[in-house]
C-alpha atoms as a PDB file:
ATOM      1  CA  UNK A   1      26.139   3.268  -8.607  1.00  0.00           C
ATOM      2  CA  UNK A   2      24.040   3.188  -5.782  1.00  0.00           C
ATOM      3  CA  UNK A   3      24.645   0.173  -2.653  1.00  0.00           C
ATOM      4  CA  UNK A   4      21.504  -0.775  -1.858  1.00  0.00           C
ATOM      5  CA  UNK A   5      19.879  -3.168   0.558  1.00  0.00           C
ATOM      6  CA  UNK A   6      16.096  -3.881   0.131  1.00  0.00           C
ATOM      7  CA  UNK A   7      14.058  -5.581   3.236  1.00  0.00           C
ATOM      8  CA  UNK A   8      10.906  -7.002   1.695  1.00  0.00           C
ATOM      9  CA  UNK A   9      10.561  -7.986  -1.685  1.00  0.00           C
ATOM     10  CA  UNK A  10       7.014  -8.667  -2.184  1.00  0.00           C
ATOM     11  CA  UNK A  11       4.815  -7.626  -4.595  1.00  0.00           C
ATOM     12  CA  UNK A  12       5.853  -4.062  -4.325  1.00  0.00           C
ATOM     13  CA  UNK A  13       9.257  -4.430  -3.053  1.00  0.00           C
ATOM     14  CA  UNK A  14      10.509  -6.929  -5.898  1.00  0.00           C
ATOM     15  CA  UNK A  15       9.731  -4.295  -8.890  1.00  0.00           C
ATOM     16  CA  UNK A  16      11.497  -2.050  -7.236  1.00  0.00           C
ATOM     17  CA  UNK A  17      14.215  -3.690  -6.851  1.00  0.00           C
ATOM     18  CA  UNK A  18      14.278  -4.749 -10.148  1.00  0.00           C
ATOM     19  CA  UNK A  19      14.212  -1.220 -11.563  1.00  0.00           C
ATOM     20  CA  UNK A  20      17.301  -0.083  -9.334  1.00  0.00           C
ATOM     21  CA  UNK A  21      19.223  -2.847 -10.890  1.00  0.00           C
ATOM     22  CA  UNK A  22      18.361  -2.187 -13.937  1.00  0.00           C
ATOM     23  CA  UNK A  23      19.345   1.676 -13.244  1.00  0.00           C
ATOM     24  CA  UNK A  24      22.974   0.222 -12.238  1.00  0.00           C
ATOM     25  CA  UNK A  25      22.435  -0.205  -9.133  1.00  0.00           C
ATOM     26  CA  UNK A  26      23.742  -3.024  -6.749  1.00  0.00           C
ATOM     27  CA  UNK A  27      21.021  -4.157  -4.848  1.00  0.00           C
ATOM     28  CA  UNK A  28      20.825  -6.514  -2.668  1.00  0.00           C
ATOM     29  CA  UNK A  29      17.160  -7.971  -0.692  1.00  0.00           C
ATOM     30  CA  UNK A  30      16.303  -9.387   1.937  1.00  0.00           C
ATOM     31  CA  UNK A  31      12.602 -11.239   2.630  1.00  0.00           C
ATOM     32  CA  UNK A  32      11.485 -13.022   5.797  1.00  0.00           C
ATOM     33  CA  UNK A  33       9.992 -15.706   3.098  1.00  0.00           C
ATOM     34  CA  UNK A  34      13.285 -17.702   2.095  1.00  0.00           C
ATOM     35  CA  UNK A  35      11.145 -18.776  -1.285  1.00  0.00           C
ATOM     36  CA  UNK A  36      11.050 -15.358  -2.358  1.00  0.00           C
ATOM     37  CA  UNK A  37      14.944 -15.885  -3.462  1.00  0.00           C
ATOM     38  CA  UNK A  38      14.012 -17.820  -6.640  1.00  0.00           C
ATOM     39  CA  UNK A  39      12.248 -14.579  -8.025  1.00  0.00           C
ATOM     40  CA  UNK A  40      14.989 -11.901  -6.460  1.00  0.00           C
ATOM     41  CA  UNK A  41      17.390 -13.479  -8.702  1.00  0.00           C
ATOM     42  CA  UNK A  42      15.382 -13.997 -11.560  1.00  0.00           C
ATOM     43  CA  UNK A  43      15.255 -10.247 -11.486  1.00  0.00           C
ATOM     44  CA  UNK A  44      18.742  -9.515 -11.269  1.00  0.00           C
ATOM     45  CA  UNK A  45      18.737  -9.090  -7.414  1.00  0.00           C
ATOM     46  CA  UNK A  46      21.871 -10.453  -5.086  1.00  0.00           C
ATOM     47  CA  UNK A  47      19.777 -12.544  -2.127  1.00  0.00           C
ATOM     48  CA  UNK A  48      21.187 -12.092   1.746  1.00  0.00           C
ATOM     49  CA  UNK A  49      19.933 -15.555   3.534  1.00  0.00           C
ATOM     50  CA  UNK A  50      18.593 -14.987   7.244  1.00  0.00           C
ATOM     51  CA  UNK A  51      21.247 -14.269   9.516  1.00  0.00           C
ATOM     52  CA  UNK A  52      23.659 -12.389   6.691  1.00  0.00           C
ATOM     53  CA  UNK A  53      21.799  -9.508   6.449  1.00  0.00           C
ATOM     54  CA  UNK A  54      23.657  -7.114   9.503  1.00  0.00           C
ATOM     55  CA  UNK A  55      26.736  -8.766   7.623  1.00  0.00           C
ATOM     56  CA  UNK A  56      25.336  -7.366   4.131  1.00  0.00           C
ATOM     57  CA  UNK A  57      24.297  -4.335   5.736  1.00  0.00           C
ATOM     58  CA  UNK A  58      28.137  -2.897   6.656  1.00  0.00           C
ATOM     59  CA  UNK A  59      28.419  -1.776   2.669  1.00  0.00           C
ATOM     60  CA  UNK A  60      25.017  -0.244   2.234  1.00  0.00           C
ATOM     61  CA  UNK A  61      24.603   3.368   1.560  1.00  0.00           C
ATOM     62  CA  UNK A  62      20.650   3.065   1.333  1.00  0.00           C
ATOM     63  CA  UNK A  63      18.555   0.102   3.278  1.00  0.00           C
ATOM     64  CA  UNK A  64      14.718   0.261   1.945  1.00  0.00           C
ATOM     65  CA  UNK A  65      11.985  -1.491   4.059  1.00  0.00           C
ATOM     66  CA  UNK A  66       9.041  -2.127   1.733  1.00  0.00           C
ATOM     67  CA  UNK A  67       6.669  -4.173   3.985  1.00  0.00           C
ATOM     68  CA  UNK A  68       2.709  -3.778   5.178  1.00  0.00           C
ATOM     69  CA  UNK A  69       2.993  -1.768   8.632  1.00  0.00           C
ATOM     70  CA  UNK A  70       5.307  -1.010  11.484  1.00  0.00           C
ATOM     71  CA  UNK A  71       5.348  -4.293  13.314  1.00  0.00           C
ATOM     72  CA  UNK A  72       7.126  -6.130  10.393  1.00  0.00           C
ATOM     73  CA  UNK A  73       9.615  -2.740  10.298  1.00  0.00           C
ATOM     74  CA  UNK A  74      10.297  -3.382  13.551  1.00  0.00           C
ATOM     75  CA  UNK A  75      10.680  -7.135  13.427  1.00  0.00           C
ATOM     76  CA  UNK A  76      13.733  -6.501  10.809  1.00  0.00           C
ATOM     77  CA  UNK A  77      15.136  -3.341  11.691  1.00  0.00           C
ATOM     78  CA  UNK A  78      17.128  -4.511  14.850  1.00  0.00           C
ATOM     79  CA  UNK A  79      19.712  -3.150  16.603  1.00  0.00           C
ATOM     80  CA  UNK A  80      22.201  -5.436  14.941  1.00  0.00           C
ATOM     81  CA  UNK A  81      20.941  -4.493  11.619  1.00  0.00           C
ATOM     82  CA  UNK A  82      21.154  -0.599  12.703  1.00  0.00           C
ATOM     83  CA  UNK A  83      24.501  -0.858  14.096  1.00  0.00           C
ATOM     84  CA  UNK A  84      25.884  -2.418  11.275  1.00  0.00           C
ATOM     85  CA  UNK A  85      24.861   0.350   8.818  1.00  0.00           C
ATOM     86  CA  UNK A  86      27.396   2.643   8.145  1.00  0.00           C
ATOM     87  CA  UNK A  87      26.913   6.179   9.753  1.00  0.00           C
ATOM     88  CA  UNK A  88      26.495   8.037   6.472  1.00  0.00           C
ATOM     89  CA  UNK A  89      23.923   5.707   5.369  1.00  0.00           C
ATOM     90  CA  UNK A  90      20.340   6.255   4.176  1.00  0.00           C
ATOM     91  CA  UNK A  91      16.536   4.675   5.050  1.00  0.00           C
ATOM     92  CA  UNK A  92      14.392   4.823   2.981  1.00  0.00           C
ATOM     93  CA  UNK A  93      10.852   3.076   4.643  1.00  0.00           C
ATOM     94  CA  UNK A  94       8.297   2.575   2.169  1.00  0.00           C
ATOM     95  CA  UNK A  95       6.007   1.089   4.263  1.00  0.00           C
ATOM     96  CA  UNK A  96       2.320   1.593   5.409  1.00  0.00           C
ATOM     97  CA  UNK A  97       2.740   2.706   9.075  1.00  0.00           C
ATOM     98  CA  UNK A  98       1.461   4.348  11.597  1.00  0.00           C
ATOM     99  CA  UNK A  99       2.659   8.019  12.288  1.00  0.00           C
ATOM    100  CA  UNK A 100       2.935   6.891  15.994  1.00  0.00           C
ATOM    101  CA  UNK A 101       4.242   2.663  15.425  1.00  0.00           C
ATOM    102  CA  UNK A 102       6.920   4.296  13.191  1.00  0.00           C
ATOM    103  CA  UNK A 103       8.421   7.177  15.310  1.00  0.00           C
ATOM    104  CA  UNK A 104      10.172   4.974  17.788  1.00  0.00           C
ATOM    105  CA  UNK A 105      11.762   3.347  15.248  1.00  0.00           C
ATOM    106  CA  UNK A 106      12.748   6.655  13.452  1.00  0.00           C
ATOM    107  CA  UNK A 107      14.084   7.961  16.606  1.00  0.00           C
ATOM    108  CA  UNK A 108      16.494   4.703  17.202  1.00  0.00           C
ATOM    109  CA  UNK A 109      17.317   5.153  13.378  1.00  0.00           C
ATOM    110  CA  UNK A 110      18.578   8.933  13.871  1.00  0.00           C
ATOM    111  CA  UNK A 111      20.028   8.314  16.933  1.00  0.00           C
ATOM    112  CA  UNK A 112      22.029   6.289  15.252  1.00  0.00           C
ATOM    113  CA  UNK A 113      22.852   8.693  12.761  1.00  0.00           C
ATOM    114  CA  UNK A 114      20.935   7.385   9.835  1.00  0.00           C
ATOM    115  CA  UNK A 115      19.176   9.689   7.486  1.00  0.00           C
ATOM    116  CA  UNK A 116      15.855   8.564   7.320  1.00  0.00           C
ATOM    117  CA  UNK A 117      13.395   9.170   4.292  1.00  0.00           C
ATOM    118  CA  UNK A 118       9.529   8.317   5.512  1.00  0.00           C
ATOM    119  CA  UNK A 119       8.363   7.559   1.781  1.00  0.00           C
ATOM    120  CA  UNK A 120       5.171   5.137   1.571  1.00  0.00           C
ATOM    121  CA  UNK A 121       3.597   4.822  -1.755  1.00  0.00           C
ATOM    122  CA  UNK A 122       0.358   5.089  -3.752  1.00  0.00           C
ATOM    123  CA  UNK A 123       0.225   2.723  -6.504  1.00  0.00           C
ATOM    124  CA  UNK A 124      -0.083  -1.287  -6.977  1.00  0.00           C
ATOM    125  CA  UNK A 125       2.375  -3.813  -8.330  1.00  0.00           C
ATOM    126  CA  UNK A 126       1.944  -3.043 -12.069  1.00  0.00           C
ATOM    127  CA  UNK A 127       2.743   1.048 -11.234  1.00  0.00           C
ATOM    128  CA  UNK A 128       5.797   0.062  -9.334  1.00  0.00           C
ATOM    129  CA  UNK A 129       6.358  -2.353 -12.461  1.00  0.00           C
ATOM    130  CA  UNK A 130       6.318   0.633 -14.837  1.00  0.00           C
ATOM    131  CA  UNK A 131       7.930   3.217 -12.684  1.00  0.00           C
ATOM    132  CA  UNK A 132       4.645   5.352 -12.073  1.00  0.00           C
ATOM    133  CA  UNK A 133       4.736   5.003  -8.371  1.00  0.00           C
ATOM    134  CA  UNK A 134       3.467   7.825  -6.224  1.00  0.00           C
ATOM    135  CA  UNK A 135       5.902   8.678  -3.038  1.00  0.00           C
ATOM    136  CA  UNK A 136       4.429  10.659  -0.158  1.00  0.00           C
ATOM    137  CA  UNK A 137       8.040  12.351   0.833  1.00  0.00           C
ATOM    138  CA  UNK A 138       8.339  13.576   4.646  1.00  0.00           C
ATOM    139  CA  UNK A 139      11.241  14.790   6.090  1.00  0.00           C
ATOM    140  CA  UNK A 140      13.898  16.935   5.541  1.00  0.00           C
ATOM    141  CA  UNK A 141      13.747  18.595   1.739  1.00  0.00           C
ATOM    142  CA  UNK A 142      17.837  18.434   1.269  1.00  0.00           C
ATOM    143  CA  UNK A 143      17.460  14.591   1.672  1.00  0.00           C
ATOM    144  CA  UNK A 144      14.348  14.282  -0.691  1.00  0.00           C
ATOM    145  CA  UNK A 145      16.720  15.847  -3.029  1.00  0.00           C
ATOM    146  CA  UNK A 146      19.697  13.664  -2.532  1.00  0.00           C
ATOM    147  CA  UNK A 147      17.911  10.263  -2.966  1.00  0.00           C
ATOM    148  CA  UNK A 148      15.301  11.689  -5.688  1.00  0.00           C
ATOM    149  CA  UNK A 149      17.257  10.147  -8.543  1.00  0.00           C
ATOM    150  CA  UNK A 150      16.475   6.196  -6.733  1.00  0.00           C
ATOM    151  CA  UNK A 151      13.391   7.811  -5.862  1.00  0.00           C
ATOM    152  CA  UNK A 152      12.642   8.422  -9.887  1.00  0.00           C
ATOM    153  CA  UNK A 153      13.707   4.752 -10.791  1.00  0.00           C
ATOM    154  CA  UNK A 154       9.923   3.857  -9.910  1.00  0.00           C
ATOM    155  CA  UNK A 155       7.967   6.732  -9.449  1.00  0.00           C
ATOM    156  CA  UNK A 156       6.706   9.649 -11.452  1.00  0.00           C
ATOM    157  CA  UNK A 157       8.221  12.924 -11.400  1.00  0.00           C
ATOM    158  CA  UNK A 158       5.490  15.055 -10.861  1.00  0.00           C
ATOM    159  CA  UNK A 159       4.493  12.024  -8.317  1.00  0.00           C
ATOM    160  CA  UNK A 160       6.400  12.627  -5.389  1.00  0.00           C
ATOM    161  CA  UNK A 161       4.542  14.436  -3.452  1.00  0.00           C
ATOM    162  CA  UNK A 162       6.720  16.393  -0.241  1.00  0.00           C
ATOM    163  CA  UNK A 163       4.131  15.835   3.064  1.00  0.00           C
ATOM    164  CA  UNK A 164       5.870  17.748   5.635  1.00  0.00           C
ATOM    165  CA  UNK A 165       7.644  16.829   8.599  1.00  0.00           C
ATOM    166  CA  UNK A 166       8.323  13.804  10.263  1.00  0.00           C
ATOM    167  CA  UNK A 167       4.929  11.507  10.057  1.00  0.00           C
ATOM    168  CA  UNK A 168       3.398  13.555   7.711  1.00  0.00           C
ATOM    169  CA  UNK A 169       3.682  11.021   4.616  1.00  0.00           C
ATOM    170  CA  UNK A 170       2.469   7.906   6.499  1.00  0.00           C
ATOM    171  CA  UNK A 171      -0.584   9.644   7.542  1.00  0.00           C
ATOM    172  CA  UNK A 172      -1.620  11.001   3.971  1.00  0.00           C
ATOM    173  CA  UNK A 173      -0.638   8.049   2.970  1.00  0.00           C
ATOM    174  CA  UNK A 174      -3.809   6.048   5.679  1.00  0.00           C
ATOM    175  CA  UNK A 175      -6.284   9.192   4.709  1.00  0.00           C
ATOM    176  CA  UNK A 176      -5.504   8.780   0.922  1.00  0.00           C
ATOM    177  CA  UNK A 177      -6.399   4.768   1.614  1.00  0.00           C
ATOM    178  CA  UNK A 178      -9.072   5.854   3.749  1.00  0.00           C
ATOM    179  CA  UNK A 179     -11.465   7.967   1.263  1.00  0.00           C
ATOM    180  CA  UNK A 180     -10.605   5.749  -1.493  1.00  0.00           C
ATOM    181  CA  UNK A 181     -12.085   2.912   0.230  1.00  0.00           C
ATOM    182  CA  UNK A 182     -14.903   4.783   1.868  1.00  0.00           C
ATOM    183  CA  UNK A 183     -15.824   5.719  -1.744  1.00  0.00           C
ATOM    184  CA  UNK A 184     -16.129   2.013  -2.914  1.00  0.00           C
ATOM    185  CA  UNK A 185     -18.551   1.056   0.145  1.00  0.00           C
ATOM    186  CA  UNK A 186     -20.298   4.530  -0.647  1.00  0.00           C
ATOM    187  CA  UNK A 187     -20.821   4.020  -4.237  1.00  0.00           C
ATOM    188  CA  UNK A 188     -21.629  -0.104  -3.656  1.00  0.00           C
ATOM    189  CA  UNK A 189     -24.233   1.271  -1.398  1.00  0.00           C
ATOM    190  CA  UNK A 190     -25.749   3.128  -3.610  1.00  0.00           C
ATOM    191  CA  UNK A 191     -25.109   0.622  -6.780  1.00  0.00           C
ATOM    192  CA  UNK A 192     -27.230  -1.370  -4.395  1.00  0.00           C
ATOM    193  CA  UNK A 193     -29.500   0.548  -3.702  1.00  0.00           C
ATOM    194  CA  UNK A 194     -30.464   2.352  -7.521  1.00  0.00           C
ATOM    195  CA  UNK A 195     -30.582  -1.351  -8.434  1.00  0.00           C
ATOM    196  CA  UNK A 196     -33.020  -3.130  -6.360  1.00  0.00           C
ATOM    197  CA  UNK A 197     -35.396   0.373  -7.642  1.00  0.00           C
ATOM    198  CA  UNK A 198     -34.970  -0.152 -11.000  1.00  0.00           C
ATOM    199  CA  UNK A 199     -31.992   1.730 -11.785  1.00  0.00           C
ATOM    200  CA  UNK A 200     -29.872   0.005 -14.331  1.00  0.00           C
ATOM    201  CA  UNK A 201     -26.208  -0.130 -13.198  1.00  0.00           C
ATOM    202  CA  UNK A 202     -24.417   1.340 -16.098  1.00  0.00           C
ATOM    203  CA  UNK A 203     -27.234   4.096 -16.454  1.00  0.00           C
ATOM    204  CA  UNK A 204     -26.579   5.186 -12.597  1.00  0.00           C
ATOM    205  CA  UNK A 205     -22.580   4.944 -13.233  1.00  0.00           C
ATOM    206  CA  UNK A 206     -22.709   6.827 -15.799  1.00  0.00           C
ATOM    207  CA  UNK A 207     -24.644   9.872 -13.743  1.00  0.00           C
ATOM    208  CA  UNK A 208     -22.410   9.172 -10.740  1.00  0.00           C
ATOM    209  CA  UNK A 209     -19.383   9.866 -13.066  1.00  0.00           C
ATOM    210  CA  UNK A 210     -21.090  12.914 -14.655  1.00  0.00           C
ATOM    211  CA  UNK A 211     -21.658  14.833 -11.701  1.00  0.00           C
ATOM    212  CA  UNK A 212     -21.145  16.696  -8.592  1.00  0.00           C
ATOM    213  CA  UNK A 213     -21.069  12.998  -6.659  1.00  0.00           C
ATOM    214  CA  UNK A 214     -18.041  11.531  -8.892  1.00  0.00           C
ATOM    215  CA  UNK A 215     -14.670  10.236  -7.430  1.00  0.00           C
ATOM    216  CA  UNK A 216     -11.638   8.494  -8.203  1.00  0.00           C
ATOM    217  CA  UNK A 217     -13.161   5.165  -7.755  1.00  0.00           C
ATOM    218  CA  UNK A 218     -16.201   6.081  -9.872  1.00  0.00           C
ATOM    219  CA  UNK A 219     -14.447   7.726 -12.870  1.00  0.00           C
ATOM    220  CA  UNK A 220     -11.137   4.855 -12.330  1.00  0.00           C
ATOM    221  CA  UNK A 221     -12.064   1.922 -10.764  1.00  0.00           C
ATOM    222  CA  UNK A 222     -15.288   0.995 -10.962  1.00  0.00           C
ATOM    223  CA  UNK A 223     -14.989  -1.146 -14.159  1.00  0.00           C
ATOM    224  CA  UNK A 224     -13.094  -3.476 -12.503  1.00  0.00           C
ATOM    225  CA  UNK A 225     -16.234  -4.226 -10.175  1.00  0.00           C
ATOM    226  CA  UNK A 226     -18.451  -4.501 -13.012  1.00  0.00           C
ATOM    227  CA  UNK A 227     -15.760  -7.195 -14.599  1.00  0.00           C
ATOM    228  CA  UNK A 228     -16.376  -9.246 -11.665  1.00  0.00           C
ATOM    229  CA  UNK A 229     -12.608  -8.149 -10.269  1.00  0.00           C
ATOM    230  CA  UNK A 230     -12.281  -7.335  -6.490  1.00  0.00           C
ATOM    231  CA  UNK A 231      -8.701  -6.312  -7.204  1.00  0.00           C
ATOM    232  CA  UNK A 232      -6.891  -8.653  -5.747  1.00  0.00           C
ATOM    233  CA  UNK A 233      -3.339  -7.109  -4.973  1.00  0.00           C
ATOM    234  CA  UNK A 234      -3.831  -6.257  -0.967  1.00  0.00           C
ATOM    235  CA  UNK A 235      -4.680  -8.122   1.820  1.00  0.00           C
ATOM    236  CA  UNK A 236      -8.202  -7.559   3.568  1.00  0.00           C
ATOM    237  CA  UNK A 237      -6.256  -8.025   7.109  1.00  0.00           C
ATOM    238  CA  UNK A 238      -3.972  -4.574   6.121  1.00  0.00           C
ATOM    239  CA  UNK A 239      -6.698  -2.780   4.713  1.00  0.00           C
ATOM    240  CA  UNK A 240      -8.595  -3.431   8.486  1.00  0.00           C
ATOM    241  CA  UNK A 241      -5.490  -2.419  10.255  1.00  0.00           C
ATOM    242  CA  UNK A 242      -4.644   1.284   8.097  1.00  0.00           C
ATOM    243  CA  UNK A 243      -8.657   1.942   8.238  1.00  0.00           C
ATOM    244  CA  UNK A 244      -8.441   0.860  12.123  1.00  0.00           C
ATOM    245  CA  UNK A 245      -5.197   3.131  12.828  1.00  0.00           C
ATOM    246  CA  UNK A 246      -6.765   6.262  11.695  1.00  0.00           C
ATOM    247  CA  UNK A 247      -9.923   5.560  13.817  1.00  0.00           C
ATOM    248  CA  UNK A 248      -7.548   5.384  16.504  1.00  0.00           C
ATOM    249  CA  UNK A 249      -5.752   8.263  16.028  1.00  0.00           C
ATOM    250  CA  UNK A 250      -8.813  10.420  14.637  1.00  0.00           C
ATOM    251  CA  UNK A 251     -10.327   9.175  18.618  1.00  0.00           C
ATOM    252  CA  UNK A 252      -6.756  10.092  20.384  1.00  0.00           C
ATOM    253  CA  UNK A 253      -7.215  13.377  19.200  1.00  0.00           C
ATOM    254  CA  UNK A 254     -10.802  13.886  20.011  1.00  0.00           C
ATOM    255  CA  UNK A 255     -11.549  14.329  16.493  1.00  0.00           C
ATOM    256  CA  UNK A 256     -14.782  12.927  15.226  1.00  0.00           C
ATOM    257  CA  UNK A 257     -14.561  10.257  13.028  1.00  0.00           C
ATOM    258  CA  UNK A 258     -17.864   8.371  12.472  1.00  0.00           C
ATOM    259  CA  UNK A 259     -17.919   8.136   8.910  1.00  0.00           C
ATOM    260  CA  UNK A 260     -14.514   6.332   8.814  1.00  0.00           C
ATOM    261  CA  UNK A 261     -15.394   4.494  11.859  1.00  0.00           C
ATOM    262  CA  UNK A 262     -18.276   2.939   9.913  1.00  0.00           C
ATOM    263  CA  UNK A 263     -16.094   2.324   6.698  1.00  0.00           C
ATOM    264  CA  UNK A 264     -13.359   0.429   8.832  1.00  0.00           C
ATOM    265  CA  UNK A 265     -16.326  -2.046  10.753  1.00  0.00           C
ATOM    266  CA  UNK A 266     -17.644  -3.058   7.200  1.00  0.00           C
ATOM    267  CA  UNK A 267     -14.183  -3.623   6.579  1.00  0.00           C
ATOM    268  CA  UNK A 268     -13.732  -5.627   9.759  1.00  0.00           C
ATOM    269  CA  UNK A 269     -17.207  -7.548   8.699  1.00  0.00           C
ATOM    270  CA  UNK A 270     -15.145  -8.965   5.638  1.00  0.00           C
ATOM    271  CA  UNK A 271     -12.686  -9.718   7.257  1.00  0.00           C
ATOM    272  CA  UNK A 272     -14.637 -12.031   9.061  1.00  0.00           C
ATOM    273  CA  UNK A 273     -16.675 -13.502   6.499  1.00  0.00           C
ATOM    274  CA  UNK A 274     -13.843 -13.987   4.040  1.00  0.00           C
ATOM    275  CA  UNK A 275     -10.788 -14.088   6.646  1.00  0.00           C
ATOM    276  CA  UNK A 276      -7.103 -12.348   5.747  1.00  0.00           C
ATOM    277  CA  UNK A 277      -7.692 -12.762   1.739  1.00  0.00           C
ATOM    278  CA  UNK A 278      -6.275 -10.576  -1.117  1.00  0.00           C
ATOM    279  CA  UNK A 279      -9.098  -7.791  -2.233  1.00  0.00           C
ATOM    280  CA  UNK A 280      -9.215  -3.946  -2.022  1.00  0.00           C
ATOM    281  CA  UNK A 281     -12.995  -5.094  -2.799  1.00  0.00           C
ATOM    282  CA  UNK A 282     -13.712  -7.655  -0.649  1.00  0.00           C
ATOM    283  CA  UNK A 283     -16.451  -5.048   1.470  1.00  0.00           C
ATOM    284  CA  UNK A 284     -18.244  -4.904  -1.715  1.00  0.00           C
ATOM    285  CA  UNK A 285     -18.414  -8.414  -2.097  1.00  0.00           C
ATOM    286  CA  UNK A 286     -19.808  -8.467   1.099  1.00  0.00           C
ATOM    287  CA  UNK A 287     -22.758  -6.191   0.688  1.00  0.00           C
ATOM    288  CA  UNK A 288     -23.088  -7.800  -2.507  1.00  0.00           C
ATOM    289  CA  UNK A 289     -23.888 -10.692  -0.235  1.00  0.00           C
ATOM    290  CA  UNK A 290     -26.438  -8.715   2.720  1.00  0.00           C
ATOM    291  CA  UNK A 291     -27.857  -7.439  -1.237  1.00  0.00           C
ATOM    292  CA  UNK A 292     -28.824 -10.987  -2.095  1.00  0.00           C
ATOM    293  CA  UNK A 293     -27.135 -10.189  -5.903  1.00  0.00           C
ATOM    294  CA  UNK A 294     -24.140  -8.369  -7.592  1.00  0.00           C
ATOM    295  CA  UNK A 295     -23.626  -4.985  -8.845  1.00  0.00           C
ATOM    296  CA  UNK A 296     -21.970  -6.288 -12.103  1.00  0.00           C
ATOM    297  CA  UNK A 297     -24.583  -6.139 -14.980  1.00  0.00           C
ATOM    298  CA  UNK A 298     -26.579  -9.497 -16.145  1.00  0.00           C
ATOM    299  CA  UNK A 299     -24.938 -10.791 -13.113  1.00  0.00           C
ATOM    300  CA  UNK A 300     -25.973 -13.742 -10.320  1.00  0.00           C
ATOM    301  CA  UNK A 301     -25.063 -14.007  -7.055  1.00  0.00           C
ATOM    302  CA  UNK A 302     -24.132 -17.891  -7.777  1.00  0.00           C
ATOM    303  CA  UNK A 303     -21.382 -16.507  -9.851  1.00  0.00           C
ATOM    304  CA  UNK A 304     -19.386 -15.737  -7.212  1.00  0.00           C
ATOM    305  CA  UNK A 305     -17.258 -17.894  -5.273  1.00  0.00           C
ATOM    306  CA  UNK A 306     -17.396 -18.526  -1.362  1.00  0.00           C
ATOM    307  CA  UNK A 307     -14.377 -15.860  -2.113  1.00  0.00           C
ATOM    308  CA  UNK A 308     -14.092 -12.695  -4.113  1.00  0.00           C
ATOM    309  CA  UNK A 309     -12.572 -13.531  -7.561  1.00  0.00           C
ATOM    310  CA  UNK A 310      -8.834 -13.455  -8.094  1.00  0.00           C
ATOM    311  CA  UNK A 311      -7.789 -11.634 -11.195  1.00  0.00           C
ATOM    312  CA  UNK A 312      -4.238  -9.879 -12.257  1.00  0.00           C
ATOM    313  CA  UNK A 313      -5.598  -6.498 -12.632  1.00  0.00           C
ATOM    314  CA  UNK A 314      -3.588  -3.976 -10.635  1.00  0.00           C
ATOM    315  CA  UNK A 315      -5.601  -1.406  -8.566  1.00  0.00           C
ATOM    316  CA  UNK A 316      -5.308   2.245  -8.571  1.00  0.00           C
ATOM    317  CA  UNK A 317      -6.267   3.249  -5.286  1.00  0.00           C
ATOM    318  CA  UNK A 318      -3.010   2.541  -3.821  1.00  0.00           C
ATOM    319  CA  UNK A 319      -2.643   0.532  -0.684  1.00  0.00           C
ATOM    320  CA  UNK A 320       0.550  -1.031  -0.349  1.00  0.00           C
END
């Protein structure tokens, strides 16, 4: 058995948790949303109130941050909480950071003398759920190995996937994030298009799939758009802000970047027509909108909401 602290038990973060426990694990969370406790405890999870956790954190051997970027990392990693860990303890940051946001907070966590995992994941709620996470493993190989079996509690074996050095995984993480969601405004865009000349939408899928111009989101995901479901299980604001990161560092290093440039300003479009909502799709529903009608088959435009559709489907492309 395993003392674990979790910080962030969202919709990632909670399943997780709930498959350590149920491993044997004592685990204990954390969440800066006090109503989150209801459902911690439902799933077997001890709950540390605001202002207990550096308390909690004295008995840890592993702290896990599962939260969006590295501004809510830093927010609960203080120094209190750092000092309190023991010495010989473990993070593990499952987070969607920044290479750069995240280093100063790795450095203050080594100086410390904390081992420190950089593990951010590819997979939705429902993978984390069934233990079928993908981990994007940087750092040093010896410690991989030493917290693979938690590691293995909620993701596939042949799915952790060892990055490289420090900042490695968070930025394979962005680019895998970043070509899955260029390939949904790709293929919309030319959904759109095959449409409005006649093209029937399932006929033009099914060539797309078939050929040299198929992709993980045309072979996986694009079902769900023809079901009318923007997969709803990530916020439009965090999609912005990973897409927006890369274009950042892509421009730091005088690297060109126009292509994901263009994908992160349709993305920042949404986000002003539909504001901070859940949808790796909401960008489609948007050009569904400049269209004037929907991709979906024996579909109207009315049929949609002033919002994408909610649904429970999980999505595959992986942005938490």
């Amino acid at each position: 058995m395993t003392r674990i602290g979790i910080i962030g038990v969202g919709r990632m973060g909670l399943p997780i948790g709930a498959r350590l426990a149920r491993a044997g694990h004592e685990v204990a969370v954390h969440d800066l949303r006090p109503e989150r406790a209801d459902a911690a405890r439902a799933s077997g999870l001890e709950w540390v109130a605001a202002g207990q956790v550096a308390d909690a954190a004295g008995c840890w051997d592993v702290v896990i941050t599962v939260l969006p970027s590295a501004d809510e990392v830093a927010a609960v990693l203080t120094d209190d909480l750092v000092r309190a860990l023991p010495r010989s303890a473990v993070w593990i940051d499952h987070s969607s950071c920044s290479p750069d946001a995240a280093a100063p907070l790795r450095e203050r966590a080594v100086a410390r003398g904390l081992q420190v995992l950089e593990a951010p994941l590819g997979g939705g709620p429902q993978d984390a759920a069934d233990g079928s996470l993908r981990v994007f493993a940087a750092g040093d190989d010896a410690l991989v190995e030493r917290t693979l079996p938690l590691l293995l509690c909620y993701a596939a074996p042949d799915r952790v996937v060892r990055t490289g050095g420090p900042g490695t995984g968070y930025t394979v993480k962005l680019l895998v994030n970043q070509l899955w969601f260029g390939q949904a405004v790709a293929t919309a865009e030319a959904l759109l298009l095959g449409s409005r000349l006649g093209v029937a939408p399932e006929l033009l899928r099914a060539a797309l799939a078939d050929g040299a111009a198929s992709s993980a989101f045309v072979r996986d995901d694009l079902d769900a758009l023809f079901a009318g479901d923007y997969l709803p299980c990530y916020g439009l604001d965090r999609i912005h802000q990973q897409l927006s990161a890369l274009t950042a560092l892509a421009r730091a290093h005088g690297l060109p970047h126009a292509v994901a440039a263009a994908v992160a300003d349709v993305h920042a479009e949404a986000l002003g027509a539909f504001g901070p909502i859940d949808g790796e799709l909401a960008a489609v529903a948007l050009m569904e909108r400049q269209a004037g009608f929907l991709i979906r088959p024996g579909a109207d435009l009315s049929d949609t909401p002033a919002r994408p559709p909610r649904s429970t489907s999980s999505p595959t492309s992986g942005s938490a």
